[in-house]
N, C-alpha and C. Protein backbone atom coordinates (compact mmCIF):
# COMPACT_ATOMS: atom_id res chain seq x y z
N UNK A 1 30.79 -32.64 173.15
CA UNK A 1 29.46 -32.08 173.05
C UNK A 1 28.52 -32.78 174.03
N UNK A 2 28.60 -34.40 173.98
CA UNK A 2 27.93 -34.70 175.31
C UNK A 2 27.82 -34.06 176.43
N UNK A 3 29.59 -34.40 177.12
CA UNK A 3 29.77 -33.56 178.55
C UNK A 3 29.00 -32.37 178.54
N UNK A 4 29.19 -31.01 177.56
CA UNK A 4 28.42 -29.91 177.72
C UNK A 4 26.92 -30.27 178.08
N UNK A 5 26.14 -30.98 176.79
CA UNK A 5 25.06 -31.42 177.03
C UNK A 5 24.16 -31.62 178.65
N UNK A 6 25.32 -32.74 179.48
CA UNK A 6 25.23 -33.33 180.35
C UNK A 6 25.30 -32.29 181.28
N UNK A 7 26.42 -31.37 181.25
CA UNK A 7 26.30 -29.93 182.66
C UNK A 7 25.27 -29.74 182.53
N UNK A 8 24.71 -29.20 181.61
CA UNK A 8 23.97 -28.19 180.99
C UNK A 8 22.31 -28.82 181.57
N UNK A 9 22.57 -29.88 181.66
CA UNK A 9 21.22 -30.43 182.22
C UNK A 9 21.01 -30.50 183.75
N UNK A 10 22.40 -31.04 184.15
CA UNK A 10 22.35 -30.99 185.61
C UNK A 10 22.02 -29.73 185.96
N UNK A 11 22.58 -28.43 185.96
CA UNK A 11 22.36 -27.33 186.32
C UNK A 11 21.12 -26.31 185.72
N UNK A 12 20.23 -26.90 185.18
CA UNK A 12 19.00 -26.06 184.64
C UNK A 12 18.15 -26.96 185.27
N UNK A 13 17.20 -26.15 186.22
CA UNK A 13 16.57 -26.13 187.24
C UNK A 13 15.44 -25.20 187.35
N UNK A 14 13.98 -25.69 187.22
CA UNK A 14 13.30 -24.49 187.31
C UNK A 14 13.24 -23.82 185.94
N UNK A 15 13.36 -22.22 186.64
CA UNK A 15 13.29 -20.95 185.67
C UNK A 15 15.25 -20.89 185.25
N UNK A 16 16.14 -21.56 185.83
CA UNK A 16 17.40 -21.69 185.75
C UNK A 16 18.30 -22.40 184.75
N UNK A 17 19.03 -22.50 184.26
CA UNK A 17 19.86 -22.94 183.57
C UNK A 17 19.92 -22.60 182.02
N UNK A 18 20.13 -23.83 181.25
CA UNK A 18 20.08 -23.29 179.69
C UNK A 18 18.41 -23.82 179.27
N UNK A 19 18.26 -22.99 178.31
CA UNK A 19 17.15 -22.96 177.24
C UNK A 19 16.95 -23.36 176.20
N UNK A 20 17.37 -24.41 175.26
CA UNK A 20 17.52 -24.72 174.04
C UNK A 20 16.00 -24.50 173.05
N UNK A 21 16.39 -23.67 172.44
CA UNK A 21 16.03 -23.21 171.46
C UNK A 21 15.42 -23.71 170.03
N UNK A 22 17.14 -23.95 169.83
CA UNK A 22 16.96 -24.74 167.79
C UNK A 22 18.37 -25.68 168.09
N UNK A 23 18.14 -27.06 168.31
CA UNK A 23 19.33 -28.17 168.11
C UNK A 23 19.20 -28.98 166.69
N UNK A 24 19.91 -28.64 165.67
CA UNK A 24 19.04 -28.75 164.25
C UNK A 24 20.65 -29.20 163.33
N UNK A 25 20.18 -30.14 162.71
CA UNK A 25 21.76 -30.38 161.34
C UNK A 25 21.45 -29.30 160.44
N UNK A 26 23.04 -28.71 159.78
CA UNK A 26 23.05 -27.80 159.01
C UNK A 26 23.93 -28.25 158.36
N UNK A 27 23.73 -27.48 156.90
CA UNK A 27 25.16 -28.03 156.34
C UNK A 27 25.02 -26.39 154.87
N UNK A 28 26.22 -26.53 154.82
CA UNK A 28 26.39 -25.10 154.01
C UNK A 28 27.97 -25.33 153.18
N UNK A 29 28.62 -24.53 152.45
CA UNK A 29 29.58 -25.17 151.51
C UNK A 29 30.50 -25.52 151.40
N UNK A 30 31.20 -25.22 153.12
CA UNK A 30 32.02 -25.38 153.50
C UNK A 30 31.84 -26.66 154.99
N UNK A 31 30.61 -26.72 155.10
CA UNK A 31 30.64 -27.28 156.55
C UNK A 31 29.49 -28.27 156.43
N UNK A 32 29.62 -29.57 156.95
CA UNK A 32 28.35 -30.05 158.08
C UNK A 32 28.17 -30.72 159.46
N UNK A 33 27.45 -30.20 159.47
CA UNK A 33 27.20 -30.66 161.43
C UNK A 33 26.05 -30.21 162.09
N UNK A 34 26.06 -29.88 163.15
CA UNK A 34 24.98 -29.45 164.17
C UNK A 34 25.16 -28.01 164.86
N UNK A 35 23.34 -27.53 164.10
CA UNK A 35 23.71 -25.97 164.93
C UNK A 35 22.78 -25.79 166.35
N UNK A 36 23.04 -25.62 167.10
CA UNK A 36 22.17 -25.11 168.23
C UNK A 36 22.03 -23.40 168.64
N UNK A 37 20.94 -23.10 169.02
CA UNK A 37 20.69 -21.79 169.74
C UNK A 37 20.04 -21.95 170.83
N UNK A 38 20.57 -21.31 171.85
CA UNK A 38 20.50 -22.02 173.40
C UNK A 38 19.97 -20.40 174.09
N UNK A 39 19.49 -19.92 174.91
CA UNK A 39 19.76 -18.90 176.09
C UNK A 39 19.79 -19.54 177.29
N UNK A 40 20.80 -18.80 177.77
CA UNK A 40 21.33 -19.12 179.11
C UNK A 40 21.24 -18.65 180.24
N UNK A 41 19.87 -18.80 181.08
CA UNK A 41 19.28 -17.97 182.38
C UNK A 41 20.51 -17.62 183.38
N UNK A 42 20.83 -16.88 184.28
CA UNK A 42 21.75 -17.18 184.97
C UNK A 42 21.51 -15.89 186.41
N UNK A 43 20.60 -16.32 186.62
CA UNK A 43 19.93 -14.95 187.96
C UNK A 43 20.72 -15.62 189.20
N UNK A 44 21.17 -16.90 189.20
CA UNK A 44 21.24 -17.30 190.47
C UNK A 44 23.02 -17.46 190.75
N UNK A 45 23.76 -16.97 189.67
CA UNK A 45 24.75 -16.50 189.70
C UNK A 45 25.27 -15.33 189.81
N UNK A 46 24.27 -14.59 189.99
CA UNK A 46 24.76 -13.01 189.92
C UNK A 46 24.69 -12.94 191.72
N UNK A 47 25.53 -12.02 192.36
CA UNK A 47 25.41 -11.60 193.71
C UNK A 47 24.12 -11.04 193.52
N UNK A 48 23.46 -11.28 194.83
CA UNK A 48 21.92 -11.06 195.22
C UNK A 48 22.03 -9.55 194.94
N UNK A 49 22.74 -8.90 195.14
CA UNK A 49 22.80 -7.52 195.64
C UNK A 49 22.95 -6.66 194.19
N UNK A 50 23.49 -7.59 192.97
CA UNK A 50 23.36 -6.98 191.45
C UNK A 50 22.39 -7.22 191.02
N UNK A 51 22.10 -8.31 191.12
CA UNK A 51 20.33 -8.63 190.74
C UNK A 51 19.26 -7.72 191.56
N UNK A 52 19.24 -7.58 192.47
CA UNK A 52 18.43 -6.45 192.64
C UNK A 52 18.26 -5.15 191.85
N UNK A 53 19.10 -5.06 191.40
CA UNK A 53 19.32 -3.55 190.33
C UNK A 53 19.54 -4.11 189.01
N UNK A 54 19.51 -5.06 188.77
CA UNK A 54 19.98 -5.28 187.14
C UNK A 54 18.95 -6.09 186.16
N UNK A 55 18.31 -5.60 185.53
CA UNK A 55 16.98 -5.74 184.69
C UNK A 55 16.94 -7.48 184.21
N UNK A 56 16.27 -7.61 184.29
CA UNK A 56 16.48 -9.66 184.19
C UNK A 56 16.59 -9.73 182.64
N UNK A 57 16.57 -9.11 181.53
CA UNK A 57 17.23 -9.61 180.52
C UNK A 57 19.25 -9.50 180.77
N UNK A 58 19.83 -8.77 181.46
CA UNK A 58 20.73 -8.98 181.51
C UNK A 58 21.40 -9.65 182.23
N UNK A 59 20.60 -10.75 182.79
CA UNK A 59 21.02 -11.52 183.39
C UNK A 59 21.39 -12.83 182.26
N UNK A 60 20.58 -12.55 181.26
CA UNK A 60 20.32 -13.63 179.85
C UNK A 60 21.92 -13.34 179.10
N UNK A 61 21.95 -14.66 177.92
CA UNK A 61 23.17 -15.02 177.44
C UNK A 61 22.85 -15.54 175.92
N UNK A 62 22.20 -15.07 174.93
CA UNK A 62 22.23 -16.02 173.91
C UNK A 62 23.30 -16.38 173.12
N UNK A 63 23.06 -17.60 172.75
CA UNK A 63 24.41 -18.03 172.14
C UNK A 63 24.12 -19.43 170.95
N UNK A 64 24.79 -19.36 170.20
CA UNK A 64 24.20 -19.71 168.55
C UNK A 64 25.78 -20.62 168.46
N UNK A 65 25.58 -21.69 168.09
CA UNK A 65 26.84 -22.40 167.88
C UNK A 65 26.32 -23.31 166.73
N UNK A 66 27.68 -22.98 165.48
CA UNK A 66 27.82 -24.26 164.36
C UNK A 66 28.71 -25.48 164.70
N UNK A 67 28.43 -26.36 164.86
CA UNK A 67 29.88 -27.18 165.41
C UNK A 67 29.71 -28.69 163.99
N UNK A 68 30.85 -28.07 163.76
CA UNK A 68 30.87 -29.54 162.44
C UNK A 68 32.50 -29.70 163.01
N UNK A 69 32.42 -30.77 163.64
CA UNK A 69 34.12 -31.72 164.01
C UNK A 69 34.91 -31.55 162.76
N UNK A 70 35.88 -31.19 163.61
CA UNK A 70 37.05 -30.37 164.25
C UNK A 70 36.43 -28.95 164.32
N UNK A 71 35.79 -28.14 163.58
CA UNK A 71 35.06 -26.97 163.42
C UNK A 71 34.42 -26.57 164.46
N UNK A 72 35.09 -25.49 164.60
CA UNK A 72 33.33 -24.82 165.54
C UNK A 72 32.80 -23.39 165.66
N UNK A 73 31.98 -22.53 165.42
CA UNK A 73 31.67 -21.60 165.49
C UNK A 73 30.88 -21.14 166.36
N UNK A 74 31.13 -19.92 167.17
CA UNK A 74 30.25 -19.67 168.65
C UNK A 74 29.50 -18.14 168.23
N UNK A 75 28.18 -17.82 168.81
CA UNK A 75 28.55 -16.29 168.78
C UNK A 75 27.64 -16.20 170.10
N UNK A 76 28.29 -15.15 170.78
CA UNK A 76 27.14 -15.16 171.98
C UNK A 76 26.31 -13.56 172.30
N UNK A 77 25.33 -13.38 172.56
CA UNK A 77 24.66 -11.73 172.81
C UNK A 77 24.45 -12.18 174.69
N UNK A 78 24.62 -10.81 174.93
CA UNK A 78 24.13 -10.64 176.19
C UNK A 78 22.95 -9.78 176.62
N UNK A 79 21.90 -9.98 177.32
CA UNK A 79 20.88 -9.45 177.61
C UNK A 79 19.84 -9.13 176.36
N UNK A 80 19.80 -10.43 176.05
CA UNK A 80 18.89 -10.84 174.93
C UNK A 80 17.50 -10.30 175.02
């Protein structure tokens, strides 16, 4: 979870990279750990030439993760 952490910083830049949201402990009846909800900008990965035509929410990534060790739960939407 660090390492991610750690990309995740190097490469958000600007209006660029990830967005964190909600980094928050949860715990429910089966699980505890840490949930995050992140969006994930990503205009400067798309070829110049799709981004020109492609509406800037779909350039977006949200994504909601439970992670209680060994556990982990992801869900991700696109063009949030």
């Amino acid at each position: 979870m660090h390492m991610v952490t750690k990309i995740q910083q190097l490469q958000t830049t600007g209006e660029e990279g990830v967005e964190v949201l909600v980094n928050e402990p949860f715990e429910n009846e089966e699980w505890k750990g840490q949930f995050t909800s992140k969006i994930c900008h990503l205009q400067s990965k798309f070829p110049s030439w799709l981004a020109a035509f492609a509406p800037l929410n779909s350039m977006l990534i949200e994504e909601k993760a439970w992670n209680a060790y060994t556990k982990c739960k992801t869900g991700a939407q696109f063009g949030c």
